[in-house]
N, C-alpha and C. Protein backbone atom coordinates (compact mmCIF):
# COMPACT_ATOMS: atom_id res chain seq x y z
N UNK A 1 10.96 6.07 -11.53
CA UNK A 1 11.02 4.75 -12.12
C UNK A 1 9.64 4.13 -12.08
N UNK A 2 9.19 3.90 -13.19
CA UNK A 2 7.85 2.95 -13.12
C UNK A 2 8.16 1.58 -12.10
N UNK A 3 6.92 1.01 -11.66
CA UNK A 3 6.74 0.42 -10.90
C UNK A 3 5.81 -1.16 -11.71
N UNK A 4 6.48 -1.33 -12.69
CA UNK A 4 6.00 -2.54 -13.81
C UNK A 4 7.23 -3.04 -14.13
N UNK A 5 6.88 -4.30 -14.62
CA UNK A 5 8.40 -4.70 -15.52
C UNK A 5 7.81 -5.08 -16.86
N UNK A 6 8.86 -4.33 -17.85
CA UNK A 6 8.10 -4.54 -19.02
C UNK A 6 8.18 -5.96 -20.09
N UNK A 7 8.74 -6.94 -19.19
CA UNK A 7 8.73 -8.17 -19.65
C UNK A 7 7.43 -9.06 -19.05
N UNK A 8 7.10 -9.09 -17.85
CA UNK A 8 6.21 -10.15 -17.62
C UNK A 8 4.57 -9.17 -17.21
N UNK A 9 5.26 -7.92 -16.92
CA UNK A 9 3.90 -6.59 -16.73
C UNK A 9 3.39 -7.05 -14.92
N UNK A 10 4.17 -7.53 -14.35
CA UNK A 10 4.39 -7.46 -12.76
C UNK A 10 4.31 -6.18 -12.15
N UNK A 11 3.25 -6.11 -11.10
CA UNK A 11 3.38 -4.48 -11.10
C UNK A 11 3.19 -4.29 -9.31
N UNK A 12 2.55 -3.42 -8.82
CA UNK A 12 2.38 -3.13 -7.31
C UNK A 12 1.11 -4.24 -7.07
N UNK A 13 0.95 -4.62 -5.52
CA UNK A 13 0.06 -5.18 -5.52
C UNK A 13 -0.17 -4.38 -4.36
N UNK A 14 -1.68 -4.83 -3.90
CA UNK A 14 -2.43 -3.69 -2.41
C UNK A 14 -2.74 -5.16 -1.35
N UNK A 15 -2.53 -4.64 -0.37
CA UNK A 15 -3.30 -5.65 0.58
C UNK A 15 -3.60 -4.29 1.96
N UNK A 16 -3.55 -5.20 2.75
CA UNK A 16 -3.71 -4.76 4.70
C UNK A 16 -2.27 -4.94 5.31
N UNK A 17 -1.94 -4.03 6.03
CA UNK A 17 -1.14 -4.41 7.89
C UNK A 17 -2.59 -4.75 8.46
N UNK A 18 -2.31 -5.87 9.44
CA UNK A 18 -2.71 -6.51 10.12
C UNK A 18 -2.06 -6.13 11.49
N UNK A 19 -2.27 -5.36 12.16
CA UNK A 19 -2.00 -5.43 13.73
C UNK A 19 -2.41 -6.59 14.53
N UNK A 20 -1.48 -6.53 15.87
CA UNK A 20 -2.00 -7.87 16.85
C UNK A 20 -3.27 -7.97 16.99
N UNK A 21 -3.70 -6.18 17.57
CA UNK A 21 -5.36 -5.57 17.41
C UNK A 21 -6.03 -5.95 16.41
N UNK A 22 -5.43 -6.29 15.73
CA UNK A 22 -6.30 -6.62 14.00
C UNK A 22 -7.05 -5.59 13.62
N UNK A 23 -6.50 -4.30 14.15
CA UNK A 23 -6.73 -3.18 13.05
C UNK A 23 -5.85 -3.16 11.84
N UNK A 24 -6.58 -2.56 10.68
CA UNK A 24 -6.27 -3.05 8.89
C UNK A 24 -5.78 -1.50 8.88
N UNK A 25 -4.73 -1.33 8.22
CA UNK A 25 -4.30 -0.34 7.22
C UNK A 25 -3.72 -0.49 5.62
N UNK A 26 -4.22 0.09 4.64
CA UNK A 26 -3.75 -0.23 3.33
C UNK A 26 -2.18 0.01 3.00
N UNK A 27 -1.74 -1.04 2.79
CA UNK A 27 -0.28 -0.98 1.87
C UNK A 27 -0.02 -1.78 0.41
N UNK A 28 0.87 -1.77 0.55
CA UNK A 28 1.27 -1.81 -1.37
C UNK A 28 2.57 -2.49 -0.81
N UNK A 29 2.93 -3.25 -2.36
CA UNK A 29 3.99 -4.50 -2.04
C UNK A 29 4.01 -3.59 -3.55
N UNK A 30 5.73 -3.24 -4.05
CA UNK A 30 6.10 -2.88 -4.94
C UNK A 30 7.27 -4.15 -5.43
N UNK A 31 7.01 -4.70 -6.52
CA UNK A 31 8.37 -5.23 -7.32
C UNK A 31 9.71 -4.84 -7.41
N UNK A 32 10.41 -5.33 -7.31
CA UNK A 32 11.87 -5.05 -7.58
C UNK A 32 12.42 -4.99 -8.87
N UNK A 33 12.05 -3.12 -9.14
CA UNK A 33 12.51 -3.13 -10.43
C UNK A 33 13.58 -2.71 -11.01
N UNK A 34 14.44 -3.24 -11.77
CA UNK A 34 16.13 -2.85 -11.92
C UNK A 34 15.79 -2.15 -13.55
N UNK A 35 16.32 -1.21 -13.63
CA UNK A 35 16.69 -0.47 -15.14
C UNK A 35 17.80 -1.16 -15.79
N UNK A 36 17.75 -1.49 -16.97
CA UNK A 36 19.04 -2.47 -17.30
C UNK A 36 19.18 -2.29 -18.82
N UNK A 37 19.92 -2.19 -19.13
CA UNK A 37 20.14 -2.58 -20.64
C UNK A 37 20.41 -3.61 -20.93
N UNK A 38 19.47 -4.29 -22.41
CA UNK A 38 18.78 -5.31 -22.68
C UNK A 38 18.76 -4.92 -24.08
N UNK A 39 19.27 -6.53 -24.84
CA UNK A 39 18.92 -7.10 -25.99
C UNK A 39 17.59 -7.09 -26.63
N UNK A 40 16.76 -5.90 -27.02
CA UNK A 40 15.11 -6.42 -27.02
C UNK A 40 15.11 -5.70 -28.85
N UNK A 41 14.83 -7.04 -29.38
CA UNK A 41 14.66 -7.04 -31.02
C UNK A 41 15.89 -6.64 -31.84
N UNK A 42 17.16 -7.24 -31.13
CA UNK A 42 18.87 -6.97 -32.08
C UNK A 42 19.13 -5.73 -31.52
N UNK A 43 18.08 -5.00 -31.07
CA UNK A 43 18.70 -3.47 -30.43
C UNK A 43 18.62 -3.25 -28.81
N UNK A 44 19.92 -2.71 -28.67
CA UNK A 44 19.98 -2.40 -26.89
C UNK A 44 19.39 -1.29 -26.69
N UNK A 45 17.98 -1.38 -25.69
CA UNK A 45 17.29 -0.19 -25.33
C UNK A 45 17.71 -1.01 -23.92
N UNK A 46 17.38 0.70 -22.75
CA UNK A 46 17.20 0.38 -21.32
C UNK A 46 15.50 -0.08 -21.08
N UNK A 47 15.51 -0.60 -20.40
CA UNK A 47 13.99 -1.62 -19.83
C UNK A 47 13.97 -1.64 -18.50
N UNK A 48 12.85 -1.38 -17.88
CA UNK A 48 12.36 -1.74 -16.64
C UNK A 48 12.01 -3.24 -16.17
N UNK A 49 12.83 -4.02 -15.82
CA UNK A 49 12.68 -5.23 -15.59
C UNK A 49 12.82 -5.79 -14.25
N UNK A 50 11.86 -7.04 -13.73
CA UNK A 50 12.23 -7.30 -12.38
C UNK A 50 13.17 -8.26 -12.11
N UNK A 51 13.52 -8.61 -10.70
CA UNK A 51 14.75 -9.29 -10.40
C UNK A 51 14.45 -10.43 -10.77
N UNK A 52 13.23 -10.71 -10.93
CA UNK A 52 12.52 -12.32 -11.48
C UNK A 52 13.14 -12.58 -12.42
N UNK A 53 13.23 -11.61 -13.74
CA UNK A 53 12.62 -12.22 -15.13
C UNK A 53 14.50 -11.89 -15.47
N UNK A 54 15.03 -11.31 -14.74
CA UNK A 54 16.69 -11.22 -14.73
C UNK A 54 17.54 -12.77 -14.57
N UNK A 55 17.06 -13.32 -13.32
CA UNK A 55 17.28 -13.99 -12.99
C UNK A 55 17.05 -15.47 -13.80
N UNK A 56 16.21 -15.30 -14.09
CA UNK A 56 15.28 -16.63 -14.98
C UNK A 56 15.92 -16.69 -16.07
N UNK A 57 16.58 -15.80 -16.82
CA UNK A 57 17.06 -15.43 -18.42
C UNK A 57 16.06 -15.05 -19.16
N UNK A 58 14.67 -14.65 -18.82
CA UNK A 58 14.43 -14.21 -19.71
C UNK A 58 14.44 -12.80 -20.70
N UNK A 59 15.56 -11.73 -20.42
CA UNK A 59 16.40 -10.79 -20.73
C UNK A 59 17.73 -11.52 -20.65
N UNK A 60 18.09 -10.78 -22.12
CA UNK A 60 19.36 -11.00 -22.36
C UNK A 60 19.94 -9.55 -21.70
N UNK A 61 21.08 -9.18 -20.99
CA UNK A 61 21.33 -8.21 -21.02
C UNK A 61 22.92 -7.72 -21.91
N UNK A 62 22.93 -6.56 -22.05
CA UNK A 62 24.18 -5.90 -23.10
C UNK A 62 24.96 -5.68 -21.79
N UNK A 63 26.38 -5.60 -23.12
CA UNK A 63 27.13 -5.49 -22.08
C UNK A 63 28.05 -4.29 -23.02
């Protein structure tokens, strides 16, 4: 599953763990992306979309 949503283009972001030590290790914050079928231009294709843009309405979804 891609790791984008193809409505708002939300994707992984990078930062640090921060230990008490305040030693840094690299991680990644991934989106919550749901596969859904969706209303996009009168035709139902499946879409990679996040729980955001679900939530908000901005996907219609099929039913």
């Amino acid at each position: 599953m891609s790791a984008y949503c193809e409505i708002c283009n939300k994707g992984e972001m990078s930062g640090m763990n921060v230990s008490h030590s305040h030693l840094k290790t690299k991680r990644k914050w991934k989106p919550n992306i749901q596969r859904v079928r969706a209303v996009v231009d009168g035709e139902i294709k499946r879409v990679n979309v996040c729980t955001r843009c679900l939530r908000s309405g901005k996907v219609q979804r099929a039913i």
